[in-house]
N, C-alpha and C. Protein backbone atom coordinates (compact mmCIF):
# COMPACT_ATOMS: atom_id res chain seq x y z
N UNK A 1 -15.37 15.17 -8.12
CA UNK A 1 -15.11 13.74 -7.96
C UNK A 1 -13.60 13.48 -7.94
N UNK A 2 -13.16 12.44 -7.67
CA UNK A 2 -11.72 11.87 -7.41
C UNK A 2 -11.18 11.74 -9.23
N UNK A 3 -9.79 11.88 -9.06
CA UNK A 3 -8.50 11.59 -9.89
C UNK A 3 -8.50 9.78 -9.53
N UNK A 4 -8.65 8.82 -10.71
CA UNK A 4 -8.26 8.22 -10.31
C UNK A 4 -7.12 7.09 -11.52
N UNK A 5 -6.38 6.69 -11.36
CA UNK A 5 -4.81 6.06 -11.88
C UNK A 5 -5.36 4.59 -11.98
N UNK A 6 -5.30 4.34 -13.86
CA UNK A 6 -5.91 2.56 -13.58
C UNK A 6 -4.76 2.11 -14.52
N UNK A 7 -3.87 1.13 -13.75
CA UNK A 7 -2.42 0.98 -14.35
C UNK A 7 -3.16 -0.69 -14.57
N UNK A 8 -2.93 -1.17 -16.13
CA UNK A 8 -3.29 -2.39 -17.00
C UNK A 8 -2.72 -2.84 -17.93
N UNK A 9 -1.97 -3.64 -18.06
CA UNK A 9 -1.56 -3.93 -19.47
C UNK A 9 -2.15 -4.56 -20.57
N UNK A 10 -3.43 -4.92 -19.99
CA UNK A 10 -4.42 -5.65 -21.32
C UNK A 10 -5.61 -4.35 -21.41
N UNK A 11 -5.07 -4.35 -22.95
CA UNK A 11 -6.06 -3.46 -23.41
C UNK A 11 -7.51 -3.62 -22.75
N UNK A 12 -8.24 -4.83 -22.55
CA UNK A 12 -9.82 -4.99 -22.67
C UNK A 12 -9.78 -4.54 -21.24
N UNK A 13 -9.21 -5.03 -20.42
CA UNK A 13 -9.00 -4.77 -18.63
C UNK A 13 -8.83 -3.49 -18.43
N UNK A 14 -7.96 -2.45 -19.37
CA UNK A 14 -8.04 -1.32 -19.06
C UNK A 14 -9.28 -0.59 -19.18
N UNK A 15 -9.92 -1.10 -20.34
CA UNK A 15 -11.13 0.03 -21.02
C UNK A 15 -12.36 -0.66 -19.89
N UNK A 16 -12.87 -2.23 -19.83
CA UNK A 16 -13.08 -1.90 -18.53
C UNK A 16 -13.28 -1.17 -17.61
N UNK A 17 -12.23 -1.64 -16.72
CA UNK A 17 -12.04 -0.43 -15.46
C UNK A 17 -12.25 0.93 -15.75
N UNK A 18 -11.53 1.71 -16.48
CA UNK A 18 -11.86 2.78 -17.06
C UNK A 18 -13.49 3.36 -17.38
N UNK A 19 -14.41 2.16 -17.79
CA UNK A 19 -16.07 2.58 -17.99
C UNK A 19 -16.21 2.70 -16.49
N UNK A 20 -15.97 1.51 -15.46
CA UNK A 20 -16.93 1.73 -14.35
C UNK A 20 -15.85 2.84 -13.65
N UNK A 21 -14.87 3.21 -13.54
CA UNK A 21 -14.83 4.64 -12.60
C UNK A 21 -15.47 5.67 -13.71
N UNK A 22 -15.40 5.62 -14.88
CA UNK A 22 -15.95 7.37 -15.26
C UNK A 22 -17.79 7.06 -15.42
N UNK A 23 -18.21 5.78 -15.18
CA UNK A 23 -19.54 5.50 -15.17
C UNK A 23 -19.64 6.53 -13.52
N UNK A 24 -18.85 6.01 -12.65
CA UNK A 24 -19.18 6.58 -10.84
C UNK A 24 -19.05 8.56 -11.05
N UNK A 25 -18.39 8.47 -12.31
CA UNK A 25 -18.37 10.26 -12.07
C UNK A 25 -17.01 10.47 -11.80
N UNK A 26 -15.78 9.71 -11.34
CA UNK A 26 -14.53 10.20 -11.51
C UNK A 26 -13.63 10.49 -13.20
N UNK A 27 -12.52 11.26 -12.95
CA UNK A 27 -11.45 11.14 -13.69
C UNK A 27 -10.62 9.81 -13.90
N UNK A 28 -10.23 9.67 -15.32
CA UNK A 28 -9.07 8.93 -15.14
C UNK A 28 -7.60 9.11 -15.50
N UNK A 29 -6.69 8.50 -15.51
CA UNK A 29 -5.47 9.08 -15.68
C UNK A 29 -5.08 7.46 -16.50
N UNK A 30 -3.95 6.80 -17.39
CA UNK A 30 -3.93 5.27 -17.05
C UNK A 30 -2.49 5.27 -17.80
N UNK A 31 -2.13 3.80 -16.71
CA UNK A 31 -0.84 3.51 -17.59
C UNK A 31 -0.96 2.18 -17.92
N UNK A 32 0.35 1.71 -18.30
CA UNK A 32 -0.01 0.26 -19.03
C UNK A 32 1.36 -0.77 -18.75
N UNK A 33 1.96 -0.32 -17.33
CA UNK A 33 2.94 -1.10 -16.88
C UNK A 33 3.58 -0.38 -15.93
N UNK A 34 3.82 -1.78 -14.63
CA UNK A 34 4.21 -1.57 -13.46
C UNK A 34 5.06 0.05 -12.89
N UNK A 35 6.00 0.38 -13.82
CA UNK A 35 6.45 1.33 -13.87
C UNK A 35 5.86 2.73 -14.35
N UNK A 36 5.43 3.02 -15.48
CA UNK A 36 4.81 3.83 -16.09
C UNK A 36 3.54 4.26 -14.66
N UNK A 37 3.08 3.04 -14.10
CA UNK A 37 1.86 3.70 -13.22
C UNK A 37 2.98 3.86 -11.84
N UNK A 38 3.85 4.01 -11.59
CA UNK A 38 4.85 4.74 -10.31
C UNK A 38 4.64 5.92 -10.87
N UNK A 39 5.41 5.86 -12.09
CA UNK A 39 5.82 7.51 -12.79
C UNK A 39 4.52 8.38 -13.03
N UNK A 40 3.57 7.99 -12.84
CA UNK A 40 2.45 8.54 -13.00
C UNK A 40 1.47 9.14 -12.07
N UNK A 41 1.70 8.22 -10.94
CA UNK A 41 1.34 8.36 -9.38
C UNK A 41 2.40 9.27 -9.01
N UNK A 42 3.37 9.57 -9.14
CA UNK A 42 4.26 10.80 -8.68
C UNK A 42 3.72 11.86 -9.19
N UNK A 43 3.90 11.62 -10.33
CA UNK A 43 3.19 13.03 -11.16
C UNK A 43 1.77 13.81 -11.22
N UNK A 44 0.71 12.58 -11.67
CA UNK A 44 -0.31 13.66 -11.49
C UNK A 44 -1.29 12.84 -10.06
N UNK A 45 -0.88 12.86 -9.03
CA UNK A 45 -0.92 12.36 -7.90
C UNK A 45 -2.01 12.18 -7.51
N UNK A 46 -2.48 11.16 -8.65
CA UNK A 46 -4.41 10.28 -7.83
C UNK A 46 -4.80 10.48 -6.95
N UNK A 47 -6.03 10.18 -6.93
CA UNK A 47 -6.32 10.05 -5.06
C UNK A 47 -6.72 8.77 -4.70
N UNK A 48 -6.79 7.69 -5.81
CA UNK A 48 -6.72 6.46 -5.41
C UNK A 48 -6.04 5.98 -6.86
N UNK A 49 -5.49 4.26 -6.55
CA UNK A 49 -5.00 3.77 -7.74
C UNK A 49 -5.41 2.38 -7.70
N UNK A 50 -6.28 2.18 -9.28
CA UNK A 50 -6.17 0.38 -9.41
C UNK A 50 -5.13 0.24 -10.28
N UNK A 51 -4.55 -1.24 -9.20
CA UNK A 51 -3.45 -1.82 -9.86
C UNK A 51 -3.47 -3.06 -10.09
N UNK A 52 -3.23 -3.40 -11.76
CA UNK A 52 -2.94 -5.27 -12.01
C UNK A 52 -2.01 -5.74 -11.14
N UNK A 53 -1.34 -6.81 -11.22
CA UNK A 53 -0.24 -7.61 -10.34
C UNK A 53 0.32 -7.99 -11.56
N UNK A 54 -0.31 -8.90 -12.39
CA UNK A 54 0.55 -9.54 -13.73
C UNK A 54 0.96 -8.85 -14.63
N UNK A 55 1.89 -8.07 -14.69
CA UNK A 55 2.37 -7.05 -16.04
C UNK A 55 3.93 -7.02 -16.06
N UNK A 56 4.63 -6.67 -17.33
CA UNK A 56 5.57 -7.14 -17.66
C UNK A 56 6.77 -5.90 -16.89
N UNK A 57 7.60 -6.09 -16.59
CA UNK A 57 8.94 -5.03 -16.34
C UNK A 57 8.34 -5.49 -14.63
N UNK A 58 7.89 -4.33 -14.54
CA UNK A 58 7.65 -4.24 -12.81
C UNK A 58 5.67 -4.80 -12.37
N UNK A 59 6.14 -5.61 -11.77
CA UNK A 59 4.20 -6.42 -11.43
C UNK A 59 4.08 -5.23 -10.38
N UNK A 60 2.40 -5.55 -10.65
CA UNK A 60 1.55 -5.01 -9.40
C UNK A 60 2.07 -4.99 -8.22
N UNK A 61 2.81 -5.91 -7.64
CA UNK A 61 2.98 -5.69 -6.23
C UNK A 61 4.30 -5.23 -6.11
N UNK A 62 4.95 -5.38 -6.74
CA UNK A 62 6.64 -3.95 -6.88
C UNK A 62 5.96 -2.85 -7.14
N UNK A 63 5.24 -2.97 -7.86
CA UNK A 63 4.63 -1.09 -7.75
C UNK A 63 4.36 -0.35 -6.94
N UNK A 64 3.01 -1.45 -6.05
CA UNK A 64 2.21 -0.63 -5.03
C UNK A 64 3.68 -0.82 -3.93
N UNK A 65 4.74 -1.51 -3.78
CA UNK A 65 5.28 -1.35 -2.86
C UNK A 65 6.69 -0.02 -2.79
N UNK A 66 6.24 0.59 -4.09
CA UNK A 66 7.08 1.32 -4.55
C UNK A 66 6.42 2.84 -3.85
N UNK A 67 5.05 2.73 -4.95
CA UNK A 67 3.87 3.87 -4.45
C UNK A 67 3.98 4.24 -2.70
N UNK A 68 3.83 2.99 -2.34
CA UNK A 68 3.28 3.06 -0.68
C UNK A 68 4.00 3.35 0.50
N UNK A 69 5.64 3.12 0.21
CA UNK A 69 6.51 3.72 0.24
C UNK A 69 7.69 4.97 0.47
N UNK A 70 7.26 5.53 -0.60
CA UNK A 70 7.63 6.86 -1.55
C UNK A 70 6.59 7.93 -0.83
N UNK A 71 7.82 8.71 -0.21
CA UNK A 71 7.11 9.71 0.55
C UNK A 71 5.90 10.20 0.06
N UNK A 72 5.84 11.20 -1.14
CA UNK A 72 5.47 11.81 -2.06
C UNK A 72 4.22 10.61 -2.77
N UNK A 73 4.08 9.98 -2.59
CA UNK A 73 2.77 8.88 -3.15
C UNK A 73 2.07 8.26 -1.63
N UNK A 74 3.01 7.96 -0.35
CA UNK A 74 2.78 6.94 0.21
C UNK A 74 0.79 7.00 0.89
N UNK A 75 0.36 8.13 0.60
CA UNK A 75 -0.90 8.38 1.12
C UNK A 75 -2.10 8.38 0.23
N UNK A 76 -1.74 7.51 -0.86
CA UNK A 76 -2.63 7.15 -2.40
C UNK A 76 -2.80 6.12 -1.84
N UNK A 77 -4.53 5.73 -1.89
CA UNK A 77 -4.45 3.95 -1.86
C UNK A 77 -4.65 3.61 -2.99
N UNK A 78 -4.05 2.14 -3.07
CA UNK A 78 -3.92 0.83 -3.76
C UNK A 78 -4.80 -0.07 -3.99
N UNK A 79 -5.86 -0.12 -4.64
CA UNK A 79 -6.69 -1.43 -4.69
C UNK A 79 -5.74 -2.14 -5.78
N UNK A 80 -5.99 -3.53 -5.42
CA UNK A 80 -4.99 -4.58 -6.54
C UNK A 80 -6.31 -4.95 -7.46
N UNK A 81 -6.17 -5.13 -8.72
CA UNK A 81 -7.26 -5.74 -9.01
C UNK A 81 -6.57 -6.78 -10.09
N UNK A 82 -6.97 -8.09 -9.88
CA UNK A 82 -6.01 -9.10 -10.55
C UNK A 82 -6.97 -10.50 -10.65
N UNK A 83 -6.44 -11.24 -11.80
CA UNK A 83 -6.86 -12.45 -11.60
C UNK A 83 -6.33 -13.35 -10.84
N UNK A 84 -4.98 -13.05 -9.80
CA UNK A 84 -4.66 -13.99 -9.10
C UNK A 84 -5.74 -14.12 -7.41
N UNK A 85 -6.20 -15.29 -7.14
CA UNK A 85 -7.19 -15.34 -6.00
C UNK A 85 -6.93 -16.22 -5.22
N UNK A 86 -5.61 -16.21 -4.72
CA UNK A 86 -5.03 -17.23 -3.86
C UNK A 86 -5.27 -16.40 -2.56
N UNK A 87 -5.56 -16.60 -1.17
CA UNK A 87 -5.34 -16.02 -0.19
C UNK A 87 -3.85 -15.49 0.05
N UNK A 88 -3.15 -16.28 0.11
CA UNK A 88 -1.86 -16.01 0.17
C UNK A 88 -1.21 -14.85 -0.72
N UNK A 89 -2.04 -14.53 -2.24
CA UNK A 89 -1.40 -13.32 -3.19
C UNK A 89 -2.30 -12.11 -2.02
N UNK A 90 -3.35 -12.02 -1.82
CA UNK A 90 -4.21 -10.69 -1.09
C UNK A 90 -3.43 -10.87 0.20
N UNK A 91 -2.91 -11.45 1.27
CA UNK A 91 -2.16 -11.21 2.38
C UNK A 91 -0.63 -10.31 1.93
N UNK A 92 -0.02 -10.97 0.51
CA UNK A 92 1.23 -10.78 -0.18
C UNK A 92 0.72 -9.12 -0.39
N UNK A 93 -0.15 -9.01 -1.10
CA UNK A 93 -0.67 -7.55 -1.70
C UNK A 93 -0.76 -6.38 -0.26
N UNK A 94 -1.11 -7.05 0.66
CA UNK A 94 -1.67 -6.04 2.00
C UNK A 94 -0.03 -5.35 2.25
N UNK A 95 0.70 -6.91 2.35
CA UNK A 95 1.91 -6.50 3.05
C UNK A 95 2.63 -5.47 2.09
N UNK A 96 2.38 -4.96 0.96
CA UNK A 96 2.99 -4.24 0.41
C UNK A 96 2.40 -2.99 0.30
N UNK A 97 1.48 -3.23 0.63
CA UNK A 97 0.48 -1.55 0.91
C UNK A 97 -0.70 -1.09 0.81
N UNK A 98 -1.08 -2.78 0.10
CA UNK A 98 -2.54 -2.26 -0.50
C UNK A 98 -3.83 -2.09 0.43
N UNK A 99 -4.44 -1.29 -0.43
CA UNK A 99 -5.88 -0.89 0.40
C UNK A 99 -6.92 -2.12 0.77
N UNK A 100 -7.13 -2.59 -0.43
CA UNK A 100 -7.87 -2.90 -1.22
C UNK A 100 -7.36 -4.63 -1.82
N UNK A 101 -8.48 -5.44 -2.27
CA UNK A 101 -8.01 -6.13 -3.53
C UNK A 101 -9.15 -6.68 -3.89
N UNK A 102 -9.37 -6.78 -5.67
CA UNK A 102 -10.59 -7.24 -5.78
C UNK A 102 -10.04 -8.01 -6.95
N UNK A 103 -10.57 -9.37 -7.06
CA UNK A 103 -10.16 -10.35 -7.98
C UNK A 103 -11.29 -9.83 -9.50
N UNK A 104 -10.28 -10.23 -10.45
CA UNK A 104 -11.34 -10.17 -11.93
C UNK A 104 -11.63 -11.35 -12.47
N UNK A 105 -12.70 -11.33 -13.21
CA UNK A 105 -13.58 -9.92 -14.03
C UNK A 105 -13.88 -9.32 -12.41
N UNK A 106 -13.69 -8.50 -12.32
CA UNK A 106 -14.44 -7.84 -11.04
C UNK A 106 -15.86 -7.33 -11.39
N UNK A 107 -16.79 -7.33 -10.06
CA UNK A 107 -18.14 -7.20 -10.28
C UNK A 107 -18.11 -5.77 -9.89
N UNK A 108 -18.96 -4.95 -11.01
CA UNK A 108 -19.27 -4.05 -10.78
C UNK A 108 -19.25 -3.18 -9.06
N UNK A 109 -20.28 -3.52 -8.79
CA UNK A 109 -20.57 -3.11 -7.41
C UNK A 109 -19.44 -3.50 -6.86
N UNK A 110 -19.16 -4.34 -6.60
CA UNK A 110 -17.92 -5.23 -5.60
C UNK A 110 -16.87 -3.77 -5.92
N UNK A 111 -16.42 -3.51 -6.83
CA UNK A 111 -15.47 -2.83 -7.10
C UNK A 111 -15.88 -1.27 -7.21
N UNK A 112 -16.58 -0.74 -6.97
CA UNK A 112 -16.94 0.73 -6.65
C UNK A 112 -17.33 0.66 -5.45
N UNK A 113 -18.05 -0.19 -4.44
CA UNK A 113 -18.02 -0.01 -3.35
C UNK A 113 -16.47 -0.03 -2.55
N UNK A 114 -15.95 -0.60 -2.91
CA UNK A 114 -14.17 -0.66 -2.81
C UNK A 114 -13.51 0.42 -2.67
N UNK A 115 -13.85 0.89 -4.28
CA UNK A 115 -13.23 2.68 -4.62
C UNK A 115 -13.92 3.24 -3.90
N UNK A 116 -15.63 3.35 -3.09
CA UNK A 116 -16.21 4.30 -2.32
C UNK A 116 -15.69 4.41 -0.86
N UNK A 117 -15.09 3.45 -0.43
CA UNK A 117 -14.64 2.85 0.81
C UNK A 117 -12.88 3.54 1.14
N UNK A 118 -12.19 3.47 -0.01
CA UNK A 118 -11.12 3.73 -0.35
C UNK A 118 -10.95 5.34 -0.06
N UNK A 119 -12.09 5.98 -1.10
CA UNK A 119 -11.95 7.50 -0.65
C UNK A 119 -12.88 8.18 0.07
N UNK A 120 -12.71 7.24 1.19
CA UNK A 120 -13.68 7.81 2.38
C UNK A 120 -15.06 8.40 2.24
């Protein structure tokens, strides 16, 4: 099964996400701010990444535009997963790289069919 990188800064959002990918049978890896999940996606190099938007130092979308980018990451996708649900933040999110975006609480299914879609 897939490596997969769930960068969160709220504890409950992380553990979350974290049940439904190791519920699907993947790995996880996790960080807990914008930066920490770059430095992490370099290193042990996911094969997909969920990312918040609202977190402190560097947001979700400096990240993935960091990830997507960066030679060495740029072929990891990005699902955003966030409580912001403006059309205008998911057009903002695309243009920076993302795969993906699924608003929270995210629904189960909604969001593993996502990650199934993601890694082909």
């Amino acid at each position: 099964m897939a490596k997969i990188l769930v960068v969160d800064d709220s504890p409950t959002q992380l553990t979350n996400l974290v049940k439904i990918v190791e519920s699907q049978g993947h790995s996880v890896v996790t960080a807990t701010n914008g930066m920490e999940g770059v430095d992490k996606a370099r290193a042990e190099q996911p094969d997909l990444i969920l990312m918040d938007v609202v977190m402190p130092e560097l947001n979700g979308f400096q990240a993935t535009r960091k990830i997507t980018r960066d030679p060495s990451t740029e072929n990891i996708p990005v699902i955003l997963v966030t409580t912001k649900d403006q059309e205008t933040d998911k057009v903002w999110g695309e243009r920076q790289g993302a795969f993906g975006y699924v608003v929270k609480p995210p629904v189960e299914a909604e969001l593993v069919a996502m990650i199934n879609k993601a890694l082909g």
